[in-house]
Protein backbone atom coordinates (compact mmCIF):
# COMPACT_ATOMS: atom_id res chain seq x y z
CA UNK A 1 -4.06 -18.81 1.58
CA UNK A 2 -6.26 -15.62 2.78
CA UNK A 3 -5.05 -12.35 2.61
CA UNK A 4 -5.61 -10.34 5.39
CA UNK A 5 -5.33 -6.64 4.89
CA UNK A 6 -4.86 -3.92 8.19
CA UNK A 7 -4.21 -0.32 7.46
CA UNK A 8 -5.71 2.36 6.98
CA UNK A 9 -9.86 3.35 5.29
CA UNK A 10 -9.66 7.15 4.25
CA UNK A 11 -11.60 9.28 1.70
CA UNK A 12 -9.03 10.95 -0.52
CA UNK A 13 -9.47 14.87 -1.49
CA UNK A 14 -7.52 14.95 -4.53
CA UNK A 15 -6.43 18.43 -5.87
CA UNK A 16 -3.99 19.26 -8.81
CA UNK A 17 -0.96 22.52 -8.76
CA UNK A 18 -0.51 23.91 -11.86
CA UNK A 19 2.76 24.57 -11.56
CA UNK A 20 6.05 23.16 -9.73
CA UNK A 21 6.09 23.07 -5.37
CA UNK A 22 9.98 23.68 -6.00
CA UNK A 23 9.45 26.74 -7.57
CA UNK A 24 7.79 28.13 -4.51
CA UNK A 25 10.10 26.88 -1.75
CA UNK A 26 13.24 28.90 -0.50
CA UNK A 27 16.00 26.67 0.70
CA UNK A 28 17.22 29.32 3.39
CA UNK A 29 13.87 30.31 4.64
CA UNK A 30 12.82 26.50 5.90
CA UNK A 31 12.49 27.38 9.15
CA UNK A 32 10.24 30.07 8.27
CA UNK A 33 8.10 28.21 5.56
CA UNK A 34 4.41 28.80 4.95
CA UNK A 35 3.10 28.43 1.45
CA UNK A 36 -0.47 28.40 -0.21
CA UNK A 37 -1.67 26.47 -3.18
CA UNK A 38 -3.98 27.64 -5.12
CA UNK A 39 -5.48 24.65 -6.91
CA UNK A 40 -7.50 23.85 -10.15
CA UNK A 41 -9.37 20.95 -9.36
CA UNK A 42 -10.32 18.93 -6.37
CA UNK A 43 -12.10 15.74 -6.15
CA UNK A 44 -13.09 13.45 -3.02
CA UNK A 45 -12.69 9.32 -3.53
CA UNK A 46 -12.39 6.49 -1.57
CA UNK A 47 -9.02 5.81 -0.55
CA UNK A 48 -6.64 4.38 2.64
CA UNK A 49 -3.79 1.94 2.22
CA UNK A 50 -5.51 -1.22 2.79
CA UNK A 51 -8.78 -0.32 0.98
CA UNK A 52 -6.75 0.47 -2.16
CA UNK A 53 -5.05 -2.86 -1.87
CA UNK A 54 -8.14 -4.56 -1.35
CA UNK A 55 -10.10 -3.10 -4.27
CA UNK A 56 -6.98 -3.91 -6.91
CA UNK A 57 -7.37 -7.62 -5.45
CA UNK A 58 -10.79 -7.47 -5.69
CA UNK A 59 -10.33 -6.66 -9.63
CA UNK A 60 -7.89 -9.53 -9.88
CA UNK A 61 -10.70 -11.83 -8.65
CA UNK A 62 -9.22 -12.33 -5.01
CA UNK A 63 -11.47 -11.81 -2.06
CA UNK A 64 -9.08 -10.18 0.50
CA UNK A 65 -10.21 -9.45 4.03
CA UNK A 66 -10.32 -5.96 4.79
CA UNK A 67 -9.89 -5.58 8.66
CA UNK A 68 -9.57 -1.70 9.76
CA UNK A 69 -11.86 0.92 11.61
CA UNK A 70 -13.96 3.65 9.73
CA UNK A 71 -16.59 5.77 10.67
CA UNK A 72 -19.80 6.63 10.17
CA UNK A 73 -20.07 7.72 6.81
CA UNK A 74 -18.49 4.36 5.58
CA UNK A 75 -22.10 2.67 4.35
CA UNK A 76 -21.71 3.50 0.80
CA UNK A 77 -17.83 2.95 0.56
CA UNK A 78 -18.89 -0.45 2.15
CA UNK A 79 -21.10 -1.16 -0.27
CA UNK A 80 -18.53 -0.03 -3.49
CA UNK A 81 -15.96 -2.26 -2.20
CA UNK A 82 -18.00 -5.22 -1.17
CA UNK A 83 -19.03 -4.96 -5.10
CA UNK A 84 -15.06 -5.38 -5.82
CA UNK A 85 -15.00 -8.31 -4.33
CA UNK A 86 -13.95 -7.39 -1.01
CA UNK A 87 -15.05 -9.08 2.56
CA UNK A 88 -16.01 -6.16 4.66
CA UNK A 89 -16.62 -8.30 7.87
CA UNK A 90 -13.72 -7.18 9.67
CA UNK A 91 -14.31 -3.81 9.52
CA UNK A 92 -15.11 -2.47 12.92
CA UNK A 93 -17.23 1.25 12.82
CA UNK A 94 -16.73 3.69 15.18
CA UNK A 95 -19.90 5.66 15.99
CA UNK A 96 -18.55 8.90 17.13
CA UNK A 97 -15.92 9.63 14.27
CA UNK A 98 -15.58 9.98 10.66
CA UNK A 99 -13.41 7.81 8.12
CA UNK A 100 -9.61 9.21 8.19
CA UNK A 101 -9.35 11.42 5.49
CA UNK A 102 -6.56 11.90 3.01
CA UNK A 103 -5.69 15.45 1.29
CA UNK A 104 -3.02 15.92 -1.45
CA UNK A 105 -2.26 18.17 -3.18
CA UNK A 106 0.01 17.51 -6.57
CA UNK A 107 2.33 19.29 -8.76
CA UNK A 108 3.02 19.22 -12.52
CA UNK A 109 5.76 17.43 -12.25
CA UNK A 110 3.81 14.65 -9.78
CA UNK A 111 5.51 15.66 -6.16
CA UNK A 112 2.83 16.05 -3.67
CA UNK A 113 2.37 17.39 -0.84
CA UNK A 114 -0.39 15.95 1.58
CA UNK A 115 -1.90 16.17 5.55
CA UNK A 116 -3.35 12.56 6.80
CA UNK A 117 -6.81 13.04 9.65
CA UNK A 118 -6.78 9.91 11.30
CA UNK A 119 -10.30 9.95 12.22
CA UNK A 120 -11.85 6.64 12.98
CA UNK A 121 -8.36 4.78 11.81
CA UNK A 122 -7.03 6.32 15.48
CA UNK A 123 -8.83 3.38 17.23
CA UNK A 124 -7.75 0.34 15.13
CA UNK A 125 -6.55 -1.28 17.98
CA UNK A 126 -9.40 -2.07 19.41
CA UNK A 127 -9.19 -4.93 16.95
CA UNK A 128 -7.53 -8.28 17.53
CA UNK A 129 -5.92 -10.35 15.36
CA UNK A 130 -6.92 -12.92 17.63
CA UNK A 131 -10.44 -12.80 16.92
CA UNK A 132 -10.01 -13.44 13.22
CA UNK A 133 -9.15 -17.32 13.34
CA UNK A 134 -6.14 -16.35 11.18
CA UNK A 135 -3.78 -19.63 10.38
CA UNK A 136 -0.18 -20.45 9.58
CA UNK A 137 -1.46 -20.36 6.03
CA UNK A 138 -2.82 -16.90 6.06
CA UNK A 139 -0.74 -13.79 5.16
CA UNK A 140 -1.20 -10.61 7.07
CA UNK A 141 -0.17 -7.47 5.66
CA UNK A 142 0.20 -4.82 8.37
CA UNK A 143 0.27 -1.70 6.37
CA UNK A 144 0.26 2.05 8.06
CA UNK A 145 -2.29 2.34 10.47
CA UNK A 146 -2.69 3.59 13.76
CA UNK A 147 1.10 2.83 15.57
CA UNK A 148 -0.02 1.82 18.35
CA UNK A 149 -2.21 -0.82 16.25
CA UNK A 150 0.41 -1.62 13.98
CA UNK A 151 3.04 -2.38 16.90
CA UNK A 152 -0.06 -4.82 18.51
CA UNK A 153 -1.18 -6.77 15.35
CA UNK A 154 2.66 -7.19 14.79
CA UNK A 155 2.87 -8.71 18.04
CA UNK A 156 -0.23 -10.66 17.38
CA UNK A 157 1.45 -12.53 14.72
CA UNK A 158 4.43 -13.53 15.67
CA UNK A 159 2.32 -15.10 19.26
CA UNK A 160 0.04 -16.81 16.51
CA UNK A 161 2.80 -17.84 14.49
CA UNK A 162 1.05 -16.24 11.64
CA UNK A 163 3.14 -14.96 8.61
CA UNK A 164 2.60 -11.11 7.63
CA UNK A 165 3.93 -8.49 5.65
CA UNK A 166 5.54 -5.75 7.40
CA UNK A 167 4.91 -2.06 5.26
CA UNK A 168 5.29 0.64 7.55
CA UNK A 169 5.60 3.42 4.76
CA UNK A 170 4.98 7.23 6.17
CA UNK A 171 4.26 5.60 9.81
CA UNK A 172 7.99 4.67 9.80
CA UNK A 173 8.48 8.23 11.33
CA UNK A 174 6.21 7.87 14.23
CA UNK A 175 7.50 4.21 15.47
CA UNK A 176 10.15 4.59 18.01
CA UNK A 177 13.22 2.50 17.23
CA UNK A 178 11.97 -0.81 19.41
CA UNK A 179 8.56 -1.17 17.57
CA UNK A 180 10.46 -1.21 14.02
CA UNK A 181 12.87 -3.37 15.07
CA UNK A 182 10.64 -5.56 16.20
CA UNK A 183 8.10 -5.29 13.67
CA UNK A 184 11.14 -5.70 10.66
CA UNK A 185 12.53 -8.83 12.82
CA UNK A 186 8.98 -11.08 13.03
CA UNK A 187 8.09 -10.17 9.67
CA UNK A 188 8.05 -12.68 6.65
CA UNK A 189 8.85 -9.64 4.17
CA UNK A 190 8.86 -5.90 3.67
CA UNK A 191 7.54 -3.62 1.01
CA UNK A 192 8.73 -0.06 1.35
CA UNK A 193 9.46 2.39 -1.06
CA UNK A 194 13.19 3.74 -1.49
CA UNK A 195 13.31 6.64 0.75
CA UNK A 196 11.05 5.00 2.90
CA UNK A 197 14.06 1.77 3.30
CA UNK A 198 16.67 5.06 3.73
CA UNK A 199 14.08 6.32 6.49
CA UNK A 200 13.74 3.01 7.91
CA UNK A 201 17.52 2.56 8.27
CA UNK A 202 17.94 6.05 9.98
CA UNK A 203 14.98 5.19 12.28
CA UNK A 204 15.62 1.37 13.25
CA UNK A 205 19.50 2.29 13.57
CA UNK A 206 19.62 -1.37 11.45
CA UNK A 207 22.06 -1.79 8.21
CA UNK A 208 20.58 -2.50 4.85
CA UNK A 209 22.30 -5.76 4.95
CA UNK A 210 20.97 -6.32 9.09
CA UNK A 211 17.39 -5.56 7.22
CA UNK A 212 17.60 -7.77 4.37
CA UNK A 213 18.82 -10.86 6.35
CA UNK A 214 16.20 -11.00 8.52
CA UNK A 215 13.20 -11.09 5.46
CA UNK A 216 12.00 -13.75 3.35
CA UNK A 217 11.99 -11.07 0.79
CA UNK A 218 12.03 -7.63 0.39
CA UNK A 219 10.44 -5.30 -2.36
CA UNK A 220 11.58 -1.79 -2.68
CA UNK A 221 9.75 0.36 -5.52
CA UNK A 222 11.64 3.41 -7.13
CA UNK A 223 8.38 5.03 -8.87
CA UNK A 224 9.54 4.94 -12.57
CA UNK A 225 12.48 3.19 -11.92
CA UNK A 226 10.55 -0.13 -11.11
CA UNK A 227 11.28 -2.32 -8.48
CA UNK A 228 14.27 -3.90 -6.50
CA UNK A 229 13.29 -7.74 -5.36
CA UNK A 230 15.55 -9.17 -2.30
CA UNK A 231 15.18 -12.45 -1.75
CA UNK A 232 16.66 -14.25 1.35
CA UNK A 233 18.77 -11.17 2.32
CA UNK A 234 20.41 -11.45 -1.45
CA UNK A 235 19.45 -8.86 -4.28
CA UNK A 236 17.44 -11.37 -6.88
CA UNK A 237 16.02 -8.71 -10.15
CA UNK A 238 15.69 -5.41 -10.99
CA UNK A 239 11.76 -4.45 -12.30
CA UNK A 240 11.03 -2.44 -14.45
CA UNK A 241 7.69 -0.15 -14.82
CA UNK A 242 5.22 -1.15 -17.05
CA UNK A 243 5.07 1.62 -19.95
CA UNK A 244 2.03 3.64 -19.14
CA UNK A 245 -0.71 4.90 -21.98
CA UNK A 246 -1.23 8.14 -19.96
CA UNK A 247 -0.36 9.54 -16.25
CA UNK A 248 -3.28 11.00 -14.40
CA UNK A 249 -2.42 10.74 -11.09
CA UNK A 250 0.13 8.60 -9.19
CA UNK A 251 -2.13 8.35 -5.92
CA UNK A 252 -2.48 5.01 -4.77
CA UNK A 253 0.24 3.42 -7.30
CA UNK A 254 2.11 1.64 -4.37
CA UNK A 255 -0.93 -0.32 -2.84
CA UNK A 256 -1.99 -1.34 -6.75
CA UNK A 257 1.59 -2.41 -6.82
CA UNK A 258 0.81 -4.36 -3.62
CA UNK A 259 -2.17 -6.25 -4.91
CA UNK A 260 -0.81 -7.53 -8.10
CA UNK A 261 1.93 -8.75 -6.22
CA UNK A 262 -0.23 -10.30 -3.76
CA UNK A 263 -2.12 -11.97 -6.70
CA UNK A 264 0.95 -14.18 -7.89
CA UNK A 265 2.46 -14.59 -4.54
CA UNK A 266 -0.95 -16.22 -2.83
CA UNK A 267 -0.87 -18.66 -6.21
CA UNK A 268 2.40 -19.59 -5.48
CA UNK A 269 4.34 -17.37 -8.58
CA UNK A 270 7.59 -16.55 -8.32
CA UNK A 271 9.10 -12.81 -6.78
CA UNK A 272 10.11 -11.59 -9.84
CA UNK A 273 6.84 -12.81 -11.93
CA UNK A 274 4.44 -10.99 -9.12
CA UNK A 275 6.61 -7.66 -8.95
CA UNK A 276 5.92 -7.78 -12.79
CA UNK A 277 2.25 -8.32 -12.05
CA UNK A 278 2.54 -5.19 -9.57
CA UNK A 279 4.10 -2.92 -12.20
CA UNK A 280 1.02 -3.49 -14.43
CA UNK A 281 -1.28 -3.03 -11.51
CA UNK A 282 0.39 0.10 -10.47
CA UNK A 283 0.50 1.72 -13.81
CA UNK A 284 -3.68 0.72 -14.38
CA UNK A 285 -4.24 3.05 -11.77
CA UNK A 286 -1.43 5.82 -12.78
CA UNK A 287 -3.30 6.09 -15.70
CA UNK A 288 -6.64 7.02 -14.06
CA UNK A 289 -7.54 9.31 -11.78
CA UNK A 290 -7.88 7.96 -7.96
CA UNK A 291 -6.56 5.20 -6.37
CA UNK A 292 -10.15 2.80 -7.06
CA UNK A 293 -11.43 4.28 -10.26
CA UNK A 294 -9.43 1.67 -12.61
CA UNK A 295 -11.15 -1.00 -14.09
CA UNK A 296 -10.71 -3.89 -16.09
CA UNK A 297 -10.90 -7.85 -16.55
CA UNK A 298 -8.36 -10.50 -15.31
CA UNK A 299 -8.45 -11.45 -19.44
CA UNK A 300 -7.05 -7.66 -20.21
CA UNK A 301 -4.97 -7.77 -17.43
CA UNK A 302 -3.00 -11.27 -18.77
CA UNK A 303 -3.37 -9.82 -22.50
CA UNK A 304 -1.51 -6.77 -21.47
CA UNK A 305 0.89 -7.87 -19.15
CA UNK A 306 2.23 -10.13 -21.79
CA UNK A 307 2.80 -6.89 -24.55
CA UNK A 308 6.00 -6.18 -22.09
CA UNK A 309 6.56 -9.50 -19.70
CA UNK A 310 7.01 -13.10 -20.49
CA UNK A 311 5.49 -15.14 -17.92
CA UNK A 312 6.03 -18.11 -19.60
CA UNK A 313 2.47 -19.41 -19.57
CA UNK A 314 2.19 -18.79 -16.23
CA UNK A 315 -0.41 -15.92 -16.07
CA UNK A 316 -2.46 -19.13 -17.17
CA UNK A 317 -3.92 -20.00 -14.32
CA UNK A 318 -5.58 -16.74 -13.97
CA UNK A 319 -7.48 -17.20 -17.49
């Protein structure tokens, strides 16, 4: 089984609040609101949805396919993720444009507050899934993106009969009603966070239960709460996080998440075993900062994961 990863490339500018957004907001002046941060810090990484996913793969010894748009200034990402591990082919670059780029801004107590430039990622449909020579045994994961691209590759896949995972995350808010509903009901499963499964409720006009009944399975992450794994429209385990050494920065936790539980899902583990594989992955990059600066061996990865999980030898086949 491949893994075939759409979404979004971006270069994150990372800056850090020293004190609390909440502090600074008036609850009956909304309407009115303008605020300025000043910030400590600010660094710029590599970043986007699907290039976080694919780098954490890449670390866990998969070789995903990374198939987005970036711009010109993408050589020497490229080049860094390619080193990962990652197949670059499908990348498409578009001449006249930079890579999206991603800035957040985060508080002491982790809440952020960030602005998305599309950039290049604004043309991602110009890309098929047709002209990938994806199979039934291929998993897609169609992860936010441009919506007009993510409505098409959904569309794609369900005319190919290909299997993909549907994770519309902050797009939810700018697919009209149809496009979710059709993009939930072709799906094989859905990761979303939990406000993003409240948003997708209000926005799809579907139940929980009309949500969950249509999905293989369903993963919702609660940030330090863990994970909630659906499987089959029934609720199967509750997750929790893996203890963390340190927290640096929680950019990017949800796509490491993704990738470790992408790792034991492509090898045939089961739900509960890869959203415990996804807690560890998630918390190796909380504890750094960026969403591709952690590093470390498939050996460490199994060593550690067993301090808190029993996989029952399973993890074995990774060693």
């Amino acid at each position: 089984m491949s893994i075939y990863l759409t979404g979004s490339i971006a270069f994150d500018y990372l800056m850090s609040f020293p004190g609390y957004f909440k502090d600074h907001i008036l609850p009956e002046h909304l309407e009115s609101i303008s605020l300025s941060f000043l910030v400590d810090d600010m660094v710029r990484r590599p970043g986007g949805v699907a290039a976080n996913i694919a780098y954490t793969l890449g670390l866990l010894c998969e070789h995903p396919k990374l198939v987005a748009t970036a711009g010109v200034d993408f050589t020497e990402y490229r080049q860094s993720l390619e080193s990962a591990g990652v197949d670059t082919s499908g990348v498409r670059i578009i001449e006249d444009k930079f890579t999206a780029s991603f800035f957040v801004n985060t508080d002491r107590s982790n809440a952020q507050i960030a602005s998305f430039y599309a950039g290049a990622m604004a043309d991602a449909a110009i890309i098929s899934m047709h002209d990938l020579g994806l199979t039934a045994e291929d998993i897609v994961v169609i992860s936010p993106n441009a919506p007009d691209a993510m409505v098409k590759y959904a569309q794609e896949c369900q005319d190919l009969n290909v299997p993909y995972i549907f994770d519309p995350s902050q797009q939810i808010i700018r697919l009209d009603e149809k496009d979710l509903v059709q993009g939930i009901s072709g799906a094989h499963a859905l990761f979303v966070n939990d406000y993003e499964f409240e948003l997708l409720q209000k926005h799809s006009k579907l139940s929980a239960e009309e949500i969950l009944n249509q999905l293989s399975f369903v993963v919702i992450t609660m940030g330090e709460q863990g994970s909630r794994v659906f499987k089959d429209g029934k609720f199967l385990s509750n997750v929790p996080a893996f203890p963390p050494k340190q927290i640096l920065d929680p950019t990017g936790i949800g796509d490491a998440f993704r990738a470790g539980f992408l790792k034991g899902y492509v090898h045939g583990l089961n739900l509960v075993l890869c959203a415990q594989m996804g807690a560890l992955a998630a918390t190796y990059s909380l504890e750094e900062m960026g969403p591709q600066t952690q590093c470390y061996l498939v050996d460490e990865f199994v060593n550690r994961f067993r301090t808190y999980f029993d996989d029952q030898g399973a993890l074995d086949v990774f060693q």
